[in-house]
Structures are given as structure tokens and as C-alpha cells.
N, C-alpha and C. Protein backbone atom coordinates (compact mmCIF):
# COMPACT_ATOMS: atom_id res chain seq x y z
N UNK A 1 131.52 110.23 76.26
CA UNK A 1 130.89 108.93 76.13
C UNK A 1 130.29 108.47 77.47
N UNK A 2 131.06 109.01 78.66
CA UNK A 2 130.48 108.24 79.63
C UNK A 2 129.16 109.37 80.21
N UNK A 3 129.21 110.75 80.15
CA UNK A 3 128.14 111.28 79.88
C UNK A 3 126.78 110.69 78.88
N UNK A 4 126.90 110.51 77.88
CA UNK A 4 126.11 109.18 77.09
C UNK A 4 125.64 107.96 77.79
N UNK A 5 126.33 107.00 78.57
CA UNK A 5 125.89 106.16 79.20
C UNK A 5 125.43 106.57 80.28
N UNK A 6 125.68 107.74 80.95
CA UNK A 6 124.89 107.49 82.40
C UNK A 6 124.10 108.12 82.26
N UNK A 7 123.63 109.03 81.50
CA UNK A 7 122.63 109.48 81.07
C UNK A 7 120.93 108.76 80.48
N UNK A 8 122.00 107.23 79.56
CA UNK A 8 120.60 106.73 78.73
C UNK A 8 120.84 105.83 80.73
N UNK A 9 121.55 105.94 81.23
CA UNK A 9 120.97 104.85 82.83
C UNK A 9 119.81 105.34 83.47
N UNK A 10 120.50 106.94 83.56
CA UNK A 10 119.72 107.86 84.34
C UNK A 10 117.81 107.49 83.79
N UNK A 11 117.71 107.69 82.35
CA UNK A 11 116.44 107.40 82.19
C UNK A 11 116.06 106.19 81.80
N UNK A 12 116.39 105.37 82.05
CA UNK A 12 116.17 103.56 82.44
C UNK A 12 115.44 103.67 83.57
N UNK A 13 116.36 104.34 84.46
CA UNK A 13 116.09 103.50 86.09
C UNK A 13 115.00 104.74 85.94
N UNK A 14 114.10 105.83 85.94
CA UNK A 14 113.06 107.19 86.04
C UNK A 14 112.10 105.85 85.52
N UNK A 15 112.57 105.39 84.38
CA UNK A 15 111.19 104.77 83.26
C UNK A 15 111.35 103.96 84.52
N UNK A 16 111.86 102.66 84.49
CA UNK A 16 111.39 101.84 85.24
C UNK A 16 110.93 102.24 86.70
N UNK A 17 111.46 102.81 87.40
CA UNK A 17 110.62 103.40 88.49
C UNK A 17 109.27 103.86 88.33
N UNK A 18 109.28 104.82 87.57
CA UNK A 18 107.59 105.17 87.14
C UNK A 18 106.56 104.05 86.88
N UNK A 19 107.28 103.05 86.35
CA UNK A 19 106.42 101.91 85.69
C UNK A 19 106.10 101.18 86.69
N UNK A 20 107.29 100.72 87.59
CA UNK A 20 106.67 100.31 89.12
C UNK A 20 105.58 100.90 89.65
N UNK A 21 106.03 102.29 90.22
CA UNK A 21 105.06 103.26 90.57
C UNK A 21 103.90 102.92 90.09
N UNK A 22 103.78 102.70 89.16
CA UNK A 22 102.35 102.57 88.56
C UNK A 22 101.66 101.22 88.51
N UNK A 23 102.45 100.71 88.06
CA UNK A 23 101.80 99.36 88.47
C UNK A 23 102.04 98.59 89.81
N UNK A 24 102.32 98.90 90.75
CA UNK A 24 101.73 99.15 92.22
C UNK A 24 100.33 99.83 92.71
N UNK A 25 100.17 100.83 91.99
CA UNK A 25 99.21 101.88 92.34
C UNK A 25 97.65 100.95 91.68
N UNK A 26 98.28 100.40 90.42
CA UNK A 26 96.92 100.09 90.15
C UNK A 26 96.64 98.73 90.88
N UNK A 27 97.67 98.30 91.63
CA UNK A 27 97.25 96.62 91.70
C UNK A 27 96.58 96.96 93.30
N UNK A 28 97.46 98.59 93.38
CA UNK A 28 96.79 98.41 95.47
C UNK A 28 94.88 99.24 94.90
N UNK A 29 94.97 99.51 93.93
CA UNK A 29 93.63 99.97 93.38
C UNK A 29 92.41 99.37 93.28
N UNK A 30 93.14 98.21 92.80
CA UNK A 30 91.81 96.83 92.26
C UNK A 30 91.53 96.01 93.32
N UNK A 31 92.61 96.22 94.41
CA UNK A 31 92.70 95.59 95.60
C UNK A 31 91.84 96.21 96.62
N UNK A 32 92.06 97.43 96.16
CA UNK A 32 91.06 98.73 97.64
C UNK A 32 89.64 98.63 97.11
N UNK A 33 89.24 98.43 95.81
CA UNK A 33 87.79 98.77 95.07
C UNK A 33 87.41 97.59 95.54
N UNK A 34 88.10 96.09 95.72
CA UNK A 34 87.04 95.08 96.12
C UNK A 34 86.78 95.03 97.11
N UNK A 35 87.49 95.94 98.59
CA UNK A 35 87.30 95.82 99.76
C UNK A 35 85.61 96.17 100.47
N UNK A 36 85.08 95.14 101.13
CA UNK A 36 83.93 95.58 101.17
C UNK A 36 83.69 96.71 102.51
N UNK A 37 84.62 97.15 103.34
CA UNK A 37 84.46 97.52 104.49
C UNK A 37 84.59 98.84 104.19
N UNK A 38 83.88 100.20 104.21
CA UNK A 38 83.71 101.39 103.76
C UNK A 38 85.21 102.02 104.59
N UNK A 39 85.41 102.10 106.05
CA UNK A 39 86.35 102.70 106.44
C UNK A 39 87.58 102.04 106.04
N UNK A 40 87.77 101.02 106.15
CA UNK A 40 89.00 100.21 105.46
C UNK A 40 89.22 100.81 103.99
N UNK A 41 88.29 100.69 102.59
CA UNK A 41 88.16 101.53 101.62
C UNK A 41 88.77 102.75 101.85
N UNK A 42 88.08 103.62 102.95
CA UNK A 42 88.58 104.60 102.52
C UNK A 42 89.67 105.35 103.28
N UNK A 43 90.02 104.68 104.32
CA UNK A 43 91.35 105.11 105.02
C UNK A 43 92.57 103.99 103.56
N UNK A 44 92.59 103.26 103.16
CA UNK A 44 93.27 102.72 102.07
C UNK A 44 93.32 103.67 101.17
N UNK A 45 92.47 104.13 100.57
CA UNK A 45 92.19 104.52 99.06
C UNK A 45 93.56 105.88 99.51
N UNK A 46 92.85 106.64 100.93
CA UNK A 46 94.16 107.70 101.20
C UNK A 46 95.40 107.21 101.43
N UNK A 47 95.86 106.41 102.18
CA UNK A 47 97.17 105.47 101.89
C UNK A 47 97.59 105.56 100.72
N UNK A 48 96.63 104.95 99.68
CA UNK A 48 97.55 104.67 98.65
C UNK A 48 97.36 105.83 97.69
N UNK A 49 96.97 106.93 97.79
CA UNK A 49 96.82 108.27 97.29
C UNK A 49 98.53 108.79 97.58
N UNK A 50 98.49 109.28 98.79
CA UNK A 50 100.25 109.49 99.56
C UNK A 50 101.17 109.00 98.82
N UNK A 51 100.85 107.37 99.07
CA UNK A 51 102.00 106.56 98.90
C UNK A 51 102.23 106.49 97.70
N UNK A 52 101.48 106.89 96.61
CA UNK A 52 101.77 107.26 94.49
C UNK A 52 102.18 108.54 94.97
N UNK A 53 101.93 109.62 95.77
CA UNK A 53 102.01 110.46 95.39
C UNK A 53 103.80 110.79 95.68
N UNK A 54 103.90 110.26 97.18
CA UNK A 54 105.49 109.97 97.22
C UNK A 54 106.70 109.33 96.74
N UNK A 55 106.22 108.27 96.27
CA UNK A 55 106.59 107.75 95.17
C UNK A 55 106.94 108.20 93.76
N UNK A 56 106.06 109.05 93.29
CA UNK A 56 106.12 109.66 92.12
C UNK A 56 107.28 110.79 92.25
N UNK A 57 106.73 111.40 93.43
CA UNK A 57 107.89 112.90 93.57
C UNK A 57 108.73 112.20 94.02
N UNK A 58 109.47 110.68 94.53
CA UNK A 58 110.96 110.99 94.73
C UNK A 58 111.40 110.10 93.57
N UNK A 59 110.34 110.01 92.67
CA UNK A 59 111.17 109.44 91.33
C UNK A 59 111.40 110.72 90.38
N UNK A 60 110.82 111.72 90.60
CA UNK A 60 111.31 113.31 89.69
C UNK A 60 112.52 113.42 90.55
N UNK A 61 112.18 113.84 91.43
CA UNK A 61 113.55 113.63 92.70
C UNK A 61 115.19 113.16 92.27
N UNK A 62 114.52 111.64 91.90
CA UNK A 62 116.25 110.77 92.02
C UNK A 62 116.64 111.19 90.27
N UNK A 63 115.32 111.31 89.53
CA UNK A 63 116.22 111.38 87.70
C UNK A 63 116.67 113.27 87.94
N UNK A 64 115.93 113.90 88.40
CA UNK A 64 116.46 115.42 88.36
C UNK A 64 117.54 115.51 89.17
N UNK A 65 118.08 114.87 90.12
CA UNK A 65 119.53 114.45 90.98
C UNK A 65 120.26 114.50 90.70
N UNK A 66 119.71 113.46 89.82
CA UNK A 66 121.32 112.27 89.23
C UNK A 66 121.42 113.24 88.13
N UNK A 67 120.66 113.75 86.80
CA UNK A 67 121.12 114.29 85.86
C UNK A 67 121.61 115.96 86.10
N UNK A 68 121.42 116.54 87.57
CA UNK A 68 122.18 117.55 87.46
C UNK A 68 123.58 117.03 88.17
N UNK A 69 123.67 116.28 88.60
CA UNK A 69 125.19 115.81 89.48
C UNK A 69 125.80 115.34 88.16
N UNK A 70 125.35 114.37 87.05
CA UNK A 70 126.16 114.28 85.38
C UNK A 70 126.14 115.58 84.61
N UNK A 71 125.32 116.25 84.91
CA UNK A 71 125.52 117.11 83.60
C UNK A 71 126.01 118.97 84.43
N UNK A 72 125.88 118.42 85.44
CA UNK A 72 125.97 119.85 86.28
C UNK A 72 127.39 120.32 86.09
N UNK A 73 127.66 121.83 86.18
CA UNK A 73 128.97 122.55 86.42
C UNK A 73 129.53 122.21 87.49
N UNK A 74 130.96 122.21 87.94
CA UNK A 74 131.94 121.80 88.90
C UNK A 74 131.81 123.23 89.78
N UNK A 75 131.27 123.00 90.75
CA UNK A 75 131.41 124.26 91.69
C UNK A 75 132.46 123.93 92.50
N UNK A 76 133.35 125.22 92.83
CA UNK A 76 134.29 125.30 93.41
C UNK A 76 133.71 125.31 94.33
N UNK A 77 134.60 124.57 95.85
CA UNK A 77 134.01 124.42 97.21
C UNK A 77 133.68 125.63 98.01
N UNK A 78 132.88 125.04 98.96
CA UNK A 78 132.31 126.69 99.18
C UNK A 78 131.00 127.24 98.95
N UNK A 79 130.88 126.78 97.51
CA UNK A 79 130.06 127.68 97.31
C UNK A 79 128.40 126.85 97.47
């Protein structure tokens, strides 16, 4: 059972992270497209390219973590 609950947690907190993720990305988006200054634009636009992109991989990151530390085999120390 408690495998069951931390499991439906585990993909709560992935969804909601992603959903952040994303709606960050689009708000720094609509924010970079009105900028009128070309280098500002486009040193931003790469900022916020990175910064989804890091974002995204340490949200595969923390749900692939957490669900092999719940669902993973007990390794004897050592190994």
C-alpha cells in the first residue's frame, strides 16, 4: 500500500513539475518575443532554451530517482 501511495506522489510532483516547466517557458516566451532589442532577444531566447532544457532533464531526473529508490531491489552494501 505504501508502494501505491508514493508512487501515485511520485507522479503528482513529475506532472506538476512539468506543468511548471512549461508554463514558465511559455510566459519567459511571450516575454522574450515582445522584447524589442535584437541582442537582448537573442542572448534571452538562449537562456531560456538551457533553462527548459534543464529543467526538463532534472524533472526525468527526480521521477526516475525517486521511482527506482520505491520500487528498486535492496542491494546489499557494497555493491
Amino acid at each position: 500500500m505504501k508502494k501505491l501511495a508514493a508512487s501515485v506522489l511520485v507522479a503528482a510532483v513529475a506532472v506538476a513539475l512539468t506543468t511548471a516547466a512549461v508554463a514558465l517557458l511559455v510566459g519567459a516566451t511571450i516575454r522574450i518575443s515582445t522584447t524589442s532589442n535584437v541582442v537582448l532577444r537573442a542572448s534571452a531566447t538562449v537562456a531560456a532554451f538551457l533553462a527548459g532544457w534543464v529543467w526538463l532533464l532534472a524533472t526525468v531526473y527526480v521521477a526516475t530517482h525517486t521511482a527506482v529508490l520505491i520500487f528498486g531491489k535492496d542491494l546489499p552494501p557494497g555493491s
